[in-house]
Protein backbone atom coordinates (compact mmCIF):
# COMPACT_ATOMS: atom_id res chain seq x y z
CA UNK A 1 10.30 -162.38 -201.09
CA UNK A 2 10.47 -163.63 -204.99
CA UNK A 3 9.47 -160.97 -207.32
CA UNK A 4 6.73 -162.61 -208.78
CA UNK A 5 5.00 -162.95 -205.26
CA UNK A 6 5.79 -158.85 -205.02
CA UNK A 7 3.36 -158.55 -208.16
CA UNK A 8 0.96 -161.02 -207.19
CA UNK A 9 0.52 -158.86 -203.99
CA UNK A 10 0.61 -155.50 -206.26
CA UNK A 11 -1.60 -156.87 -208.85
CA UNK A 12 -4.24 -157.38 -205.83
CA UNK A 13 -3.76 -154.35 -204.13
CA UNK A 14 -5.97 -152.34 -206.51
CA UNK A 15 -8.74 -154.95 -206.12
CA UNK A 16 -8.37 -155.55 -202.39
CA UNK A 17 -8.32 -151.33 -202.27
CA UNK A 18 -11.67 -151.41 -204.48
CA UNK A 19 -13.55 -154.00 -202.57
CA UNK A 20 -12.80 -152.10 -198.97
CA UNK A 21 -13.94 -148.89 -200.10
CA UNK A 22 -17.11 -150.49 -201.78
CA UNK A 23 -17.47 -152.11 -198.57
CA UNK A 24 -17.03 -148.78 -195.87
CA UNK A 25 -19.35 -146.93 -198.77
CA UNK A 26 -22.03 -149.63 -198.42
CA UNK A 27 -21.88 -148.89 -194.47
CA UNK A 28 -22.01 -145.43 -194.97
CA UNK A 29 -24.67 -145.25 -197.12
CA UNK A 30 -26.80 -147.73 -195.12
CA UNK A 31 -26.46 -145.42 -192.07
CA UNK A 32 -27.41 -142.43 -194.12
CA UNK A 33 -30.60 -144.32 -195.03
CA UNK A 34 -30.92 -145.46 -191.44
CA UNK A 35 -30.90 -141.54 -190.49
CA UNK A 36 -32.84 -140.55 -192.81
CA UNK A 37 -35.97 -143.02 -191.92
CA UNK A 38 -35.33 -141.63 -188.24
CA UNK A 39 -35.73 -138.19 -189.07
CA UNK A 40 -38.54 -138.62 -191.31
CA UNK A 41 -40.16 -140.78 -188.54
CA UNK A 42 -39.45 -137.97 -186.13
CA UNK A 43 -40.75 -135.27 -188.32
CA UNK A 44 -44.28 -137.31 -188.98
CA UNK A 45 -43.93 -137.83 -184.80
CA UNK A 46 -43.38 -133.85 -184.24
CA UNK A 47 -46.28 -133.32 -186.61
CA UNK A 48 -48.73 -135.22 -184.73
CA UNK A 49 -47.59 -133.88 -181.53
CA UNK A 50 -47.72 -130.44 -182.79
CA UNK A 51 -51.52 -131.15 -183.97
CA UNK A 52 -52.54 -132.84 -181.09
CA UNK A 53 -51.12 -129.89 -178.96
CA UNK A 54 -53.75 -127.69 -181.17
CA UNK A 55 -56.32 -129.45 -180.34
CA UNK A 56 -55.76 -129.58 -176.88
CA UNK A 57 -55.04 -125.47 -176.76
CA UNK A 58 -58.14 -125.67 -178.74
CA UNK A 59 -60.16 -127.53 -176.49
CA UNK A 60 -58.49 -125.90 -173.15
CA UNK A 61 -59.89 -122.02 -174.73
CA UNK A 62 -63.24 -123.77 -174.61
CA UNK A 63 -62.97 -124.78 -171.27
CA UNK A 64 -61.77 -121.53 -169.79
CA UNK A 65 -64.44 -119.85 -171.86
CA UNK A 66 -66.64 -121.50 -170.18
CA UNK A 67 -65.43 -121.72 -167.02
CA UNK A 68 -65.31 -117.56 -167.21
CA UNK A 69 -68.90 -117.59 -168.09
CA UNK A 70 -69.97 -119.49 -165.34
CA UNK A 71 -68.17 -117.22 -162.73
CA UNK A 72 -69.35 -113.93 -164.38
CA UNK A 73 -72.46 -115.85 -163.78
CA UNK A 74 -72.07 -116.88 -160.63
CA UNK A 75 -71.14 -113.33 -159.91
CA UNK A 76 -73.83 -111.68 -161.25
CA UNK A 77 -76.19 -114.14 -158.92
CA UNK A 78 -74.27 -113.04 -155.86
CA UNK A 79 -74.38 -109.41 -156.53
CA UNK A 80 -77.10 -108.38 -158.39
CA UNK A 81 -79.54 -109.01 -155.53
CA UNK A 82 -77.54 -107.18 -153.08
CA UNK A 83 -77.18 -103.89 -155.18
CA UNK A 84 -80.70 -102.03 -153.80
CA UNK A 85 -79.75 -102.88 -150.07
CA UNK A 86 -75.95 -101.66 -151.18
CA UNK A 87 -77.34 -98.33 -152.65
CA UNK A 88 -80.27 -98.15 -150.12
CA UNK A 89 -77.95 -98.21 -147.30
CA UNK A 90 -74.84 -96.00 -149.02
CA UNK A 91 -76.97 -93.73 -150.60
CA UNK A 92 -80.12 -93.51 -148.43
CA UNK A 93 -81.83 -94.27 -152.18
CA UNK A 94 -84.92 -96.34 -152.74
CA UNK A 95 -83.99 -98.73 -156.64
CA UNK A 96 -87.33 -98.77 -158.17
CA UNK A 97 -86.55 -100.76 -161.10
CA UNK A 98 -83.37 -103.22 -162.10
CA UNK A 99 -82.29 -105.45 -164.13
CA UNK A 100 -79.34 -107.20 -164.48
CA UNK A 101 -78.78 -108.28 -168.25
CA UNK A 102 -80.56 -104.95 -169.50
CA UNK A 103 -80.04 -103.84 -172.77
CA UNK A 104 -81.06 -101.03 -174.69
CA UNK A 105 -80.35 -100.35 -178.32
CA UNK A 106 -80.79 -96.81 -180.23
């Protein structure tokens, strides 16, 4: 190989070296961009998830509240009327006066 072809080729290897880096960097940096738009598009995702999952435990507390006052209810109807023939036949005991959502304040 002539020497003059040997410093063509040398000449270009700096260029050819500059270009091929600028070229991987490009990639890289797209990809980091890429990444970046996915995790911030996850993030906003987990965010809304995470709300919505508030609400939900929000709304579920309601329910159950409810659902607990309907059986204490429920309960109460059952019972309540069978407490004088309970204590009349236990107890031999006569219940002259009840109530069953009495309250008394001092």
């Amino acid at each position: 190989m002539p020497v003059e072809e040997k410093v063509d080729r040398l000449e270009r290897a700096p260029e050819e070296f500059v270009t091929n880096v600028d070229i991987e960097f490009n990639k890289l940096y797209d990809s980091q961009m890429r990444t970046e738009s996915e995790l911030r598009e996850f993030k906003n995702e987990m965010i809304g998830f995470k709300e919505e999952m508030r609400q939900q435990t929000r709304e579920m507390n309601i329910k159950w509240g409810e659902m607990a006052r309907k059986l204490g209810t429920i309960t109460e109807g059952i019972v309540a009327p069978s407490i004088p023939r309970i204590i009349r036949e236990g107890f031999d005991l006569e219940v002259m006066d009840m109530m069953a959502r009495r309250k008394k304040t001092h």
